[in-house]
C-alpha atoms as a PDB file:
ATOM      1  CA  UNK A   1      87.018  97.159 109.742  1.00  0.00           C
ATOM      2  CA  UNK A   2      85.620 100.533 111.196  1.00  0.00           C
ATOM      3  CA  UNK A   3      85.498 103.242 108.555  1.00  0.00           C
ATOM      4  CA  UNK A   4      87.580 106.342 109.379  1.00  0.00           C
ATOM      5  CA  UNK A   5      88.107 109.736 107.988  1.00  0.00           C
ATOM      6  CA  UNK A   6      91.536 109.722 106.378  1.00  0.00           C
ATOM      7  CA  UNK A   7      93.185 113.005 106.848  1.00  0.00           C
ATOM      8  CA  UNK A   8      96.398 114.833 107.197  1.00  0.00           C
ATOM      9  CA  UNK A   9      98.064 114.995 110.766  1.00  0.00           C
ATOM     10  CA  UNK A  10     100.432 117.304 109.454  1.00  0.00           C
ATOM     11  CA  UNK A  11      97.535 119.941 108.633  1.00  0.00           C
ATOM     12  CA  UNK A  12      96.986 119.612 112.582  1.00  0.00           C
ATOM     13  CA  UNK A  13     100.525 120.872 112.914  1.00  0.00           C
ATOM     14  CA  UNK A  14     100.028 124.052 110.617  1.00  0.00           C
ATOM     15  CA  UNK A  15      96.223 124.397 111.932  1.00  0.00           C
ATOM     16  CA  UNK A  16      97.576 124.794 115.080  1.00  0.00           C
ATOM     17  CA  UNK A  17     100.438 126.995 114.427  1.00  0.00           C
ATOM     18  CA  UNK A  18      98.067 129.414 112.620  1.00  0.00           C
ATOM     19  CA  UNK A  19      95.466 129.495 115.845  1.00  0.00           C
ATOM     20  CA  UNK A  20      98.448 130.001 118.091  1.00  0.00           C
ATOM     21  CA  UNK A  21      99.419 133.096 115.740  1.00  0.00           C
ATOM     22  CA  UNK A  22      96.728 134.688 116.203  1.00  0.00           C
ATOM     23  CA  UNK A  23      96.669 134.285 120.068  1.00  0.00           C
ATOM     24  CA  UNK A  24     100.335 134.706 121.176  1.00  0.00           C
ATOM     25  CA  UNK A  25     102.839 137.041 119.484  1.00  0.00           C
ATOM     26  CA  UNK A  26     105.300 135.250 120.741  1.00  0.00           C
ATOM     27  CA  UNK A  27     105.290 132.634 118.477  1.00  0.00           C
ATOM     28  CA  UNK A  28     107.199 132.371 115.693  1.00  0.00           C
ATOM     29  CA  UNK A  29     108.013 129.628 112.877  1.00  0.00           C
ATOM     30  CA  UNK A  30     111.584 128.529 111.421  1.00  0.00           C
ATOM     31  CA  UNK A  31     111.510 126.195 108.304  1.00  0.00           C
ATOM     32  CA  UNK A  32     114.457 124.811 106.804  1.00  0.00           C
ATOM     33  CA  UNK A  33     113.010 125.331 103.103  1.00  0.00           C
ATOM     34  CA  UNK A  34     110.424 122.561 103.002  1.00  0.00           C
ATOM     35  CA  UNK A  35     107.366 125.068 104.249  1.00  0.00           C
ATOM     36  CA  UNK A  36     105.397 123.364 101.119  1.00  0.00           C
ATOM     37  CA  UNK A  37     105.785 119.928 102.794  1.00  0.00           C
ATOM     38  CA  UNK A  38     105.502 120.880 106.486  1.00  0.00           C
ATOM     39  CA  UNK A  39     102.749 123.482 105.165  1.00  0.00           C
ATOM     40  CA  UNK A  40     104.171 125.885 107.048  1.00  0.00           C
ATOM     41  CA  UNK A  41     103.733 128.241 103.971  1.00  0.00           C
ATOM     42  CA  UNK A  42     100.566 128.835 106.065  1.00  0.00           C
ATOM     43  CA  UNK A  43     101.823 130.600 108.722  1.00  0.00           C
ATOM     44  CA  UNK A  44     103.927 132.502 106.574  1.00  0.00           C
ATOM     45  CA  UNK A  45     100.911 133.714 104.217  1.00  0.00           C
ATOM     46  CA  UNK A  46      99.539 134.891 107.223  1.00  0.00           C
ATOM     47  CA  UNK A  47     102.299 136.058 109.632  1.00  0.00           C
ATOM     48  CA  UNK A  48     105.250 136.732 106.985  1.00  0.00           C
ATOM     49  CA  UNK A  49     106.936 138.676 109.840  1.00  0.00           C
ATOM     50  CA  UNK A  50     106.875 135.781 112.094  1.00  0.00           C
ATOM     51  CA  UNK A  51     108.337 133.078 110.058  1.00  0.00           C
ATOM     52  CA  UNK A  52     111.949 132.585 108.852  1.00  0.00           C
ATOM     53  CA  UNK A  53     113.039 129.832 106.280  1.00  0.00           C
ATOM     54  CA  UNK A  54     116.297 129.363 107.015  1.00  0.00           C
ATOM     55  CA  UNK A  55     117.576 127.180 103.921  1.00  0.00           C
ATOM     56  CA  UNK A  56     119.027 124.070 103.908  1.00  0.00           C
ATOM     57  CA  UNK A  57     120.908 124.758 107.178  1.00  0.00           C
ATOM     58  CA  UNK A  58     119.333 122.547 109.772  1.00  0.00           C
ATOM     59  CA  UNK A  59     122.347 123.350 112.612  1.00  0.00           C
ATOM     60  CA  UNK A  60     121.913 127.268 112.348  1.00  0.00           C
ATOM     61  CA  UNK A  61     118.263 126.533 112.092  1.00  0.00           C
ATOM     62  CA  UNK A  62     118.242 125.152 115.636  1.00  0.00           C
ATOM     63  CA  UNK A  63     120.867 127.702 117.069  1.00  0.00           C
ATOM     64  CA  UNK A  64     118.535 130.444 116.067  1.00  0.00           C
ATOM     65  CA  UNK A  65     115.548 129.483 117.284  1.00  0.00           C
ATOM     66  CA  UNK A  66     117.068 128.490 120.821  1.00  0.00           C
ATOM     67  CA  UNK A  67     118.642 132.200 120.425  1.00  0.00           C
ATOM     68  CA  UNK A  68     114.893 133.688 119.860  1.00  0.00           C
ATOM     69  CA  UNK A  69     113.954 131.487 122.245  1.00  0.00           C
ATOM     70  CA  UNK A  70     116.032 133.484 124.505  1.00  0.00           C
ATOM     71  CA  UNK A  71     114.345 136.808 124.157  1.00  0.00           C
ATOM     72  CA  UNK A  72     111.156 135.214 125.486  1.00  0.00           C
ATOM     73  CA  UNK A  73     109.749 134.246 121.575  1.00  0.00           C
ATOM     74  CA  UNK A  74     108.902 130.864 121.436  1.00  0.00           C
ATOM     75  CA  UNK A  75     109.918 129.082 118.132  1.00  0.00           C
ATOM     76  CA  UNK A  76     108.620 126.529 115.877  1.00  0.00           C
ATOM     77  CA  UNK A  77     111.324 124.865 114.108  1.00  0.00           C
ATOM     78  CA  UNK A  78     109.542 122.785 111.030  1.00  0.00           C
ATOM     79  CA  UNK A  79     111.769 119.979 108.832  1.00  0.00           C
ATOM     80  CA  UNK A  80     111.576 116.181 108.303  1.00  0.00           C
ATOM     81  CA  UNK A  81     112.141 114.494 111.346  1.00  0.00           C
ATOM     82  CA  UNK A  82     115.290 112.353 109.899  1.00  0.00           C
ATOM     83  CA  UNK A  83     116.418 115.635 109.409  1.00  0.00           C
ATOM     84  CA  UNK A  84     115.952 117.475 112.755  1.00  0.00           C
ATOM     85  CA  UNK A  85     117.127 114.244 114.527  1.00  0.00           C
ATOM     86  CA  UNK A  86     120.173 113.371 112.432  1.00  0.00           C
ATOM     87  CA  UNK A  87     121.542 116.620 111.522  1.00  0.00           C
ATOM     88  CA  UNK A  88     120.770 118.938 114.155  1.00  0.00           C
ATOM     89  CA  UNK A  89     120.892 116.667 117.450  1.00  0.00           C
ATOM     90  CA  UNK A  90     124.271 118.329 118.701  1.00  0.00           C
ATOM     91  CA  UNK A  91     122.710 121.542 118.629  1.00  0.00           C
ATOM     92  CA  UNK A  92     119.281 120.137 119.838  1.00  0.00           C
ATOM     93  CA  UNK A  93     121.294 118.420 122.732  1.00  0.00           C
ATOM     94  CA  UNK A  94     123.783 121.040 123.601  1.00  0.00           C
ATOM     95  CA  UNK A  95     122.272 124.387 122.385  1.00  0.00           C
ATOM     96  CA  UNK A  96     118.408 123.823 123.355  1.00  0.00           C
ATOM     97  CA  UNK A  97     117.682 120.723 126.022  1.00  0.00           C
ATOM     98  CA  UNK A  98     121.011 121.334 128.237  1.00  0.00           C
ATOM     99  CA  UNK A  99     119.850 124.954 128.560  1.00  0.00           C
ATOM    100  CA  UNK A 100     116.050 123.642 128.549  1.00  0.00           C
ATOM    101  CA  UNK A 101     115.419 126.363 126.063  1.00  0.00           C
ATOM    102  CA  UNK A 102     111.606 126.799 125.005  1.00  0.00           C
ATOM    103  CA  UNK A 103     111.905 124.976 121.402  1.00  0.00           C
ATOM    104  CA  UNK A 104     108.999 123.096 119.933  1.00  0.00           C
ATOM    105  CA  UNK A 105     110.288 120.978 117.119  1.00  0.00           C
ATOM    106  CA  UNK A 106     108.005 119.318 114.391  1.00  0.00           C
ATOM    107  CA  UNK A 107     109.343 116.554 113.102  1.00  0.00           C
ATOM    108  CA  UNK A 108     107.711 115.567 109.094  1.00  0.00           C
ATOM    109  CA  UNK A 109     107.833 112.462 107.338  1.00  0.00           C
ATOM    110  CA  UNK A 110     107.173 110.364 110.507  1.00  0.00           C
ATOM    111  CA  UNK A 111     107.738 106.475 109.771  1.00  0.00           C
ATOM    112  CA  UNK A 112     107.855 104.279 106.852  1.00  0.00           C
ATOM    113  CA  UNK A 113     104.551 105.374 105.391  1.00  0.00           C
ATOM    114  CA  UNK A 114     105.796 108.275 103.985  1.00  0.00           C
ATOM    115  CA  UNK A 115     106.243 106.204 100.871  1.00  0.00           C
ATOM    116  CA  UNK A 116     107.981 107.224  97.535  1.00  0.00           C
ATOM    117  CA  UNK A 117     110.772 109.564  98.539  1.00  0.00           C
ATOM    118  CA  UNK A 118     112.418 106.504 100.051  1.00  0.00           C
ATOM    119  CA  UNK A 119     114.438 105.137 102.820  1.00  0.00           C
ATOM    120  CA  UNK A 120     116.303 108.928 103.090  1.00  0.00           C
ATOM    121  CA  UNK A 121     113.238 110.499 104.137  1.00  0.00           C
ATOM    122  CA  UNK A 122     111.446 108.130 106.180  1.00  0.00           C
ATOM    123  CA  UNK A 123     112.461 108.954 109.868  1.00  0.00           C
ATOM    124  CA  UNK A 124     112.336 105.912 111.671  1.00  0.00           C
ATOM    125  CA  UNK A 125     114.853 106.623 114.172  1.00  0.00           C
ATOM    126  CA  UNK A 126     114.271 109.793 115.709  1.00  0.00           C
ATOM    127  CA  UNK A 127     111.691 108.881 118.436  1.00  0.00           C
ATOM    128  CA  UNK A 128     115.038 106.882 120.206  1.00  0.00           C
ATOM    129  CA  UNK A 129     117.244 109.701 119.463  1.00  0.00           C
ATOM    130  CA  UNK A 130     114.722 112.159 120.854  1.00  0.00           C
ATOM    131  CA  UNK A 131     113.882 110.359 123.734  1.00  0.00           C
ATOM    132  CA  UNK A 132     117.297 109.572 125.421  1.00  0.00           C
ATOM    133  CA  UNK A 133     117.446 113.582 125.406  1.00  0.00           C
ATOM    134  CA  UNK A 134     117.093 114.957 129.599  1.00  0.00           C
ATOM    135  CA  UNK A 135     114.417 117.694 129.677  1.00  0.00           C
ATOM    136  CA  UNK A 136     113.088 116.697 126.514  1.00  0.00           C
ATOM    137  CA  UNK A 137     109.473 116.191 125.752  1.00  0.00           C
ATOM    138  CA  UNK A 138     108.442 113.587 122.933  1.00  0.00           C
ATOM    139  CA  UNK A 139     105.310 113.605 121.180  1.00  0.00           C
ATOM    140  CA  UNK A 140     103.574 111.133 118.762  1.00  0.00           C
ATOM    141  CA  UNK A 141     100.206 111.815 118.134  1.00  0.00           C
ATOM    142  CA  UNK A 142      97.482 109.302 116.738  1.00  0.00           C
ATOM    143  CA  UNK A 143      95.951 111.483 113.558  1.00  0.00           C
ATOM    144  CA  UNK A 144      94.904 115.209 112.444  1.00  0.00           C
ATOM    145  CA  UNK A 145      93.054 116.401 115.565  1.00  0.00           C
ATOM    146  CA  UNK A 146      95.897 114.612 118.196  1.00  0.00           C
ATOM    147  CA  UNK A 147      98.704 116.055 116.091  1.00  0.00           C
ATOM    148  CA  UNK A 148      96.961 119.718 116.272  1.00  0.00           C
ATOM    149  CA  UNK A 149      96.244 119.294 120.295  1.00  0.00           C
ATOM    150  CA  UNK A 150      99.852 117.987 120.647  1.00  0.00           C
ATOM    151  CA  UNK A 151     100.735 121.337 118.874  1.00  0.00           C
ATOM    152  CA  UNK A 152      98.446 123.639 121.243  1.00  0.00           C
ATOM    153  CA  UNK A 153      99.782 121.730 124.139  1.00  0.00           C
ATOM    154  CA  UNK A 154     103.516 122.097 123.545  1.00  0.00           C
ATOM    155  CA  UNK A 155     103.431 126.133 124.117  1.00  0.00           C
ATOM    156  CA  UNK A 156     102.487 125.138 127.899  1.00  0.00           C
ATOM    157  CA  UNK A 157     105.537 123.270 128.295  1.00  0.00           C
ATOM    158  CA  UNK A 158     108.309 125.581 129.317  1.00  0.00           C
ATOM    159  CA  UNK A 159     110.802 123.782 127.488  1.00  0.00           C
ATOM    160  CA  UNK A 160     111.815 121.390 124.554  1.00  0.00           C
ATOM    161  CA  UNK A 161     108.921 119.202 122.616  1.00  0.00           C
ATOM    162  CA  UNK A 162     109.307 117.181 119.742  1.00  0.00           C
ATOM    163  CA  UNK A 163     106.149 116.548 117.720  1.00  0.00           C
ATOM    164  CA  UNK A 164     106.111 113.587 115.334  1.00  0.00           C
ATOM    165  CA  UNK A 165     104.413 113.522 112.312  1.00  0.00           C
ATOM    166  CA  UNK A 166     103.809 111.823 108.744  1.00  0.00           C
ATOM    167  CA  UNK A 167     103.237 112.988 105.339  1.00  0.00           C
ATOM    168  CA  UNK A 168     100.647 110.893 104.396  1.00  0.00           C
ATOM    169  CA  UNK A 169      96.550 110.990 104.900  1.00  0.00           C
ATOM    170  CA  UNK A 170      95.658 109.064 108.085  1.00  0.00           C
ATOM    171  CA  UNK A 171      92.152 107.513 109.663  1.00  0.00           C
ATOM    172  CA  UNK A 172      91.250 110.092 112.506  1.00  0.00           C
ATOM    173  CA  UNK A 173      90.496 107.768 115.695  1.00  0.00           C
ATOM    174  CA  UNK A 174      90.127 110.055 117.857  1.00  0.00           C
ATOM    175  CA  UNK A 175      87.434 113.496 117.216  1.00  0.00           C
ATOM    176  CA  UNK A 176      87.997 117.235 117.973  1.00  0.00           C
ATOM    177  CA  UNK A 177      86.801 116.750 121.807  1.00  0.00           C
ATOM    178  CA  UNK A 178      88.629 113.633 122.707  1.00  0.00           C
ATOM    179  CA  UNK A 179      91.084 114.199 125.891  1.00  0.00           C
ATOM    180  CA  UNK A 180      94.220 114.925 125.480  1.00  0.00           C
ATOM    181  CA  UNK A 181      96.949 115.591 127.960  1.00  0.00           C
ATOM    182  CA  UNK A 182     100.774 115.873 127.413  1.00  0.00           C
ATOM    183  CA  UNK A 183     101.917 112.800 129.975  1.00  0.00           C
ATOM    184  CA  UNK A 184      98.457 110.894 130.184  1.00  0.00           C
ATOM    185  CA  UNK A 185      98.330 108.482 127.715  1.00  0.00           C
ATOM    186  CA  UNK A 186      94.254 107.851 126.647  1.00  0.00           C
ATOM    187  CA  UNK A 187      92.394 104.333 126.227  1.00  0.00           C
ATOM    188  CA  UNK A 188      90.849 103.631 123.335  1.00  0.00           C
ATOM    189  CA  UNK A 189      89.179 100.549 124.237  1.00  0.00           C
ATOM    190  CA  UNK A 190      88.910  98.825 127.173  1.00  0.00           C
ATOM    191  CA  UNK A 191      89.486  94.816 127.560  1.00  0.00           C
ATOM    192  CA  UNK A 192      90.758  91.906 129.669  1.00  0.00           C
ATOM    193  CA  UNK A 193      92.787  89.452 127.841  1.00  0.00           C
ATOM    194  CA  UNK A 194      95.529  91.761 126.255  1.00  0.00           C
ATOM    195  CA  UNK A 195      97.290  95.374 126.009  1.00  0.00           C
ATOM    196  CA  UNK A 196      97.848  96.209 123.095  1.00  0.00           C
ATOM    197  CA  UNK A 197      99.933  99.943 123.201  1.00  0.00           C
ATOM    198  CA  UNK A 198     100.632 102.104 120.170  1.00  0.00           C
ATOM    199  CA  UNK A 199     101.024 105.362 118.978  1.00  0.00           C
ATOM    200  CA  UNK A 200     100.597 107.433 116.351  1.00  0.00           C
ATOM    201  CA  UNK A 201      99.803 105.734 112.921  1.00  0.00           C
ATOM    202  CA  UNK A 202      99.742 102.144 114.535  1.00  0.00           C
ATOM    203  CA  UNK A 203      96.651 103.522 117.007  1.00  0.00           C
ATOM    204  CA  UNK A 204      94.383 102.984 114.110  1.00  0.00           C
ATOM    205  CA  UNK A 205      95.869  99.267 112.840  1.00  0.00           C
ATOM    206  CA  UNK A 206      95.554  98.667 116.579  1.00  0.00           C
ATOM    207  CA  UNK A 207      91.765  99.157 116.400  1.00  0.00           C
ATOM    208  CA  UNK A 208      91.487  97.446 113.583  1.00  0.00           C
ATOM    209  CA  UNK A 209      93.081  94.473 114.635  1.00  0.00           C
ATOM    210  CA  UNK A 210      90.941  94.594 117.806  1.00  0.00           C
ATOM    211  CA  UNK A 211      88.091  94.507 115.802  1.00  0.00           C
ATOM    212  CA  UNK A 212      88.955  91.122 114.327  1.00  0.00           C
ATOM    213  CA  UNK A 213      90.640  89.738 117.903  1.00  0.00           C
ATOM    214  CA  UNK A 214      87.014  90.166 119.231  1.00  0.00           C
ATOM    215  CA  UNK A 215      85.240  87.903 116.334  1.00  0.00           C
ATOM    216  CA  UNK A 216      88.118  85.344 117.904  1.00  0.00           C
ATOM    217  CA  UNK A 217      86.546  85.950 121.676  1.00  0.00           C
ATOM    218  CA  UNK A 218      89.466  87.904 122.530  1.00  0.00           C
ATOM    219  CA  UNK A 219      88.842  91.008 124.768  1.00  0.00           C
ATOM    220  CA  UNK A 220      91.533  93.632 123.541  1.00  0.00           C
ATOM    221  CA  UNK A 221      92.816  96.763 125.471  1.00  0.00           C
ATOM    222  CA  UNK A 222      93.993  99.254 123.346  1.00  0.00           C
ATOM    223  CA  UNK A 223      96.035 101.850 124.765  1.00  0.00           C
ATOM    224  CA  UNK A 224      97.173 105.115 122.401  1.00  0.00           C
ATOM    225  CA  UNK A 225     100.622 106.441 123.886  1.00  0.00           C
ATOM    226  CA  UNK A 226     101.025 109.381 122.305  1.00  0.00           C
ATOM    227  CA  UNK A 227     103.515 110.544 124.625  1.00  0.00           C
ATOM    228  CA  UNK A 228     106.403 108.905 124.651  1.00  0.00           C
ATOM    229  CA  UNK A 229     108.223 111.003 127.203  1.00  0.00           C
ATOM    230  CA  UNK A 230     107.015 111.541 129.697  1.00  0.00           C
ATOM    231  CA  UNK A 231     105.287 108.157 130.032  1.00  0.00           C
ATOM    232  CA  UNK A 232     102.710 107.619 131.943  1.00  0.00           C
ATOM    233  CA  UNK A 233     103.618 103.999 133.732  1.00  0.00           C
ATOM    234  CA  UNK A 234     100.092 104.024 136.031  1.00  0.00           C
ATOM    235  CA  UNK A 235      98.064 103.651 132.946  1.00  0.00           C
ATOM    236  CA  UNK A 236     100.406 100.860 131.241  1.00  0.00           C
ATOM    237  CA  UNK A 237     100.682  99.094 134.400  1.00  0.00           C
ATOM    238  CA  UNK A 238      97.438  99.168 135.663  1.00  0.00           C
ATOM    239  CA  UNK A 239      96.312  97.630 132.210  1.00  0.00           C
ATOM    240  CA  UNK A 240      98.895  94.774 132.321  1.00  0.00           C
ATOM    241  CA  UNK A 241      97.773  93.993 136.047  1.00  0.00           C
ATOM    242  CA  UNK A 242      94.459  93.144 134.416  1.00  0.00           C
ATOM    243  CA  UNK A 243      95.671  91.312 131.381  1.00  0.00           C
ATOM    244  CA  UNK A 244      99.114  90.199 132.047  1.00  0.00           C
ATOM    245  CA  UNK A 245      99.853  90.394 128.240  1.00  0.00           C
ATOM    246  CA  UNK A 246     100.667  93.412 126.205  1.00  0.00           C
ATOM    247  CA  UNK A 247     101.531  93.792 122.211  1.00  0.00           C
ATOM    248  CA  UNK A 248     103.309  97.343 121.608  1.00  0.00           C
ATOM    249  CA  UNK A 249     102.990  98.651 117.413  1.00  0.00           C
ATOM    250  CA  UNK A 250     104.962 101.286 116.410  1.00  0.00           C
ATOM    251  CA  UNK A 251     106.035 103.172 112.567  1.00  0.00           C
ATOM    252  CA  UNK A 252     109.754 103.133 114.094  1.00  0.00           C
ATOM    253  CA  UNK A 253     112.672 101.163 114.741  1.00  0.00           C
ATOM    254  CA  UNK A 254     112.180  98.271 117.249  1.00  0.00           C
ATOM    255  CA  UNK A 255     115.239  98.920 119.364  1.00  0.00           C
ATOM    256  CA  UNK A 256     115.158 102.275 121.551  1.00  0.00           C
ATOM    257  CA  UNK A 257     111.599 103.374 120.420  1.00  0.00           C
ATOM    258  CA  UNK A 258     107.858 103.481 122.214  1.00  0.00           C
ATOM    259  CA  UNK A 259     108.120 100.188 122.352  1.00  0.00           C
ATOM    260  CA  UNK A 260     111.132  99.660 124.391  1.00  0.00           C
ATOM    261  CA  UNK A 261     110.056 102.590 126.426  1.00  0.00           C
ATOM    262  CA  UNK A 262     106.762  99.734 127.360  1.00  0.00           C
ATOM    263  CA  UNK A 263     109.421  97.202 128.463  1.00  0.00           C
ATOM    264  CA  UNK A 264     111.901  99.186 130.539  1.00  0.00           C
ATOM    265  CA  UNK A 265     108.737 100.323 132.807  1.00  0.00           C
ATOM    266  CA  UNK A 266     107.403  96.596 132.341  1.00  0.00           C
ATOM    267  CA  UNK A 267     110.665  94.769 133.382  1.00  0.00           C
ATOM    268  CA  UNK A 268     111.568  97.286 136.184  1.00  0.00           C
ATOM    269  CA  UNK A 269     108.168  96.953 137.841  1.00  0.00           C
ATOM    270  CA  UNK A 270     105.559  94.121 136.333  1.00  0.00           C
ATOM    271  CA  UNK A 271     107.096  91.633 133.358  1.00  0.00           C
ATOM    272  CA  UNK A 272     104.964  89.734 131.224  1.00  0.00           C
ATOM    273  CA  UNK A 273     105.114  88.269 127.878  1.00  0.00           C
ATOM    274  CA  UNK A 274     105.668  90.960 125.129  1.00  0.00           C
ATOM    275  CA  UNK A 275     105.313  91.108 121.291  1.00  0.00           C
ATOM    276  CA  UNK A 276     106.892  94.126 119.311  1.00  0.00           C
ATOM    277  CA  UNK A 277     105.202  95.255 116.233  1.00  0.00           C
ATOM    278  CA  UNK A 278     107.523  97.818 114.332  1.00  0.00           C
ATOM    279  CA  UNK A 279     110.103  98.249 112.159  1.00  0.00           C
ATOM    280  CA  UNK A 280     113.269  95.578 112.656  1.00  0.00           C
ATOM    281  CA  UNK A 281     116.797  96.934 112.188  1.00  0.00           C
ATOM    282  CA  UNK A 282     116.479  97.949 108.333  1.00  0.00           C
ATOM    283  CA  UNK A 283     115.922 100.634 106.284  1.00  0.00           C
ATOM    284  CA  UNK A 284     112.862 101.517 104.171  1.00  0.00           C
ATOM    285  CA  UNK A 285     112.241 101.662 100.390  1.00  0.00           C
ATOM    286  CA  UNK A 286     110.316 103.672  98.083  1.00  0.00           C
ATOM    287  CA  UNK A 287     107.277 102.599  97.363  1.00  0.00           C
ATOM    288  CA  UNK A 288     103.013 103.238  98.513  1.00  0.00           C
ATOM    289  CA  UNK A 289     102.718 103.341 102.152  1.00  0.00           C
ATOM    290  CA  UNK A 290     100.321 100.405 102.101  1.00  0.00           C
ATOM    291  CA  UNK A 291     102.966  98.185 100.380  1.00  0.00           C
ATOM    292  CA  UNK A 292     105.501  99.256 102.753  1.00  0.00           C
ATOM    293  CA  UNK A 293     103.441  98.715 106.200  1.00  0.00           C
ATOM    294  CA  UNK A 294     102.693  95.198 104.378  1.00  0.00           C
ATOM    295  CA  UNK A 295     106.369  94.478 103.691  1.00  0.00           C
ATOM    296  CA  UNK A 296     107.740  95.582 106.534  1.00  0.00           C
ATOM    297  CA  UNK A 297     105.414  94.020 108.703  1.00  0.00           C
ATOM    298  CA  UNK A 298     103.225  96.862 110.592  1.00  0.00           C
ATOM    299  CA  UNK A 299      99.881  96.554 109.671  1.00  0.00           C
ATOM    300  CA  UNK A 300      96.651  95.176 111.881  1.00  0.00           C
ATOM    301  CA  UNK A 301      97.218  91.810 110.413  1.00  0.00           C
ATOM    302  CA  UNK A 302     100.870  91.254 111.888  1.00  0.00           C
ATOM    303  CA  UNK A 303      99.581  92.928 115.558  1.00  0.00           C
ATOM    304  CA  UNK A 304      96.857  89.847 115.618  1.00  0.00           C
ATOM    305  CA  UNK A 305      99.459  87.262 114.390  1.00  0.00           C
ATOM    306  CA  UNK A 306     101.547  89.108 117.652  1.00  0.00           C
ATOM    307  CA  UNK A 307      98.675  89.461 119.688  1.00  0.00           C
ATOM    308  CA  UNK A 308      97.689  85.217 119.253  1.00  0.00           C
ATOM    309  CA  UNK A 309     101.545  84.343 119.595  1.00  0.00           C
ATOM    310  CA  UNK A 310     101.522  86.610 122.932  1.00  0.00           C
ATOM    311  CA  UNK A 311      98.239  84.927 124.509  1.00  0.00           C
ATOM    312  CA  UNK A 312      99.585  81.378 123.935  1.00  0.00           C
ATOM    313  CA  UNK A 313     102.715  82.790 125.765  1.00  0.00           C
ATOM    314  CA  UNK A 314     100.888  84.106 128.844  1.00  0.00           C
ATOM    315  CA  UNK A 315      98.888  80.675 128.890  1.00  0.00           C
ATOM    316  CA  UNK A 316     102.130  78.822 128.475  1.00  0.00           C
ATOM    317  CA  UNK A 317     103.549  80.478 131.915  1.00  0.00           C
ATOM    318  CA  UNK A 318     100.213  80.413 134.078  1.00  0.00           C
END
């Protein structure tokens, strides 16, 4: 497999945030006292005017920022995504995206590889929960330099974004001048035979498994959705017109996530035979990320055991 620069997409996040300080006074950070994790502390080292932690308090945390938001500030509200999602969505849903209020939300501890702090901390929900949200934008970036466009991007949205992201170091697929574009999702590598769509951590077992599909004779087309709302159905079903096959591998729960996002636009306008690589209906478990991607079935070696079982399926129907 391709070497890869392992780095951390959540030093995107706070790389960004600290280049956006120093260009736009307007923005401002809220943390709900995990700046350490979310390294956050950044931004307030640098702009201690600027930044509020707001304690353990996730509900007030979101009421003030859409309250800031309202005196033409934009706000940066920073916690673990399980966190934000679970705690907070009444406010997010009510306070912020019914008033389309200019939050940008960073969601931490993104997925299952987050690893010792256990099934509490591992959001693997929140991409559904986000997503159902009207006027919401949802954002899952690949690695380090996705996760710090994704940040950059967000203040040109005049709205809600959520930005996912993990704890852990990453392989960086993509390089500071790749495109990126909130709504355009990007193709890594181009193929005939199958589609294989994924975002954030799963870009890089995507590529991986490619690798090995294509000692097999299999011509892979990997596509990196890093947004999950809104999606951008011309790329996803222009690719499946020329392959007629697609797996989708996500860090998230099966039901409701990116994946399911795939299939709605895939049944509604061009079904095919689909494989889901993600996590199915359970919670995680402490442990080291690569044990848990191996146990709970996400790694490069379950997408080819998908992306085999979903080529005998297209075969099967032709």
């Amino acid at each position: 497999m391709a070497e890869r620069e392992l780095m951390l997409a959540r030093q995107g996040w706070a790389d960004a945030l600290l280049e956006l300080g120093e260009k736009n006074p307007k923005v401002v950070v809220l943390d709900a006292d995990l700046a350490k994790s979310t390294l956050t502390c950044l931004f307030k080292d640098k702009f201690p005017k600027r930044f509020f932690d707001m304690g353990i308090a996730e509900q007030n945390m979101i009421n003030v920022a859409g309250g800031l938001s309202l005196t033409g500030l934009i706000p940066f509200v920073a916690t673990y995504g399980v966190f934000v999602s679970g705690r907070a969505w009444e406010q997010i849903r009510t306070s912020i995206c019914y008033g389309q209020l200019n939050v940008k939300f960073g969601g931490a501890h993104g997925g299952i590889s987050v690893g010792p702090d256990g099934a509490t901390h591992q959001a693997l929900e929140e991409l559904t929960i986000m997503r159902v949200l009207p006027n919401m934008t949802v954002l899952a970036p690949a690695d380090y330099y996705e996760t710090k466009k994704a940040v950059l991007a967000s203040v040109e949205i005049n709205g809600p974004v959520y930005i996912r992201f993990g704890r852990e170091k990453t392989p960086a697929v993509t390089k500071p001048d790749s495109p990126f574009e909130i709504g355009k999702a990007n193709i890594m590598q181009e193929g005939e035979d199958i589609t294989i769509i994924a975002c954030g951590t799963m870009v890089a077992e995507s590529l991986n498994a490619a690798e090995f599909l294509a000692t097999k004779g299999v011509s892979t087309e990997v596509i990196n959705l890093h947004t999950i709302k809104p999606l951008d159905k011309n790329t996803i079903l222009n690719s499946v017109k020329k392959t007629k096959c697609v797996v989708t591998a996500e860090e998230h729960q099966l039901a409701g996530g990116m994946g399911s996002a795939v299939i709605e636009v895939l049944a509604q306008n061009l079904p095919v035979p689909v494989e889901m690589v993600g996590i199915n209906d359970t919670f995680g478990e402490s442990g080291t990320p690569k044990e848990l991607m191996r146990k709970y079935g996400i790694t490069s070696k379950d997408i080819i055991e998908k992306s085999l079982k979903v080529i005998l399926r297209k075969k099967s129907n032709s």
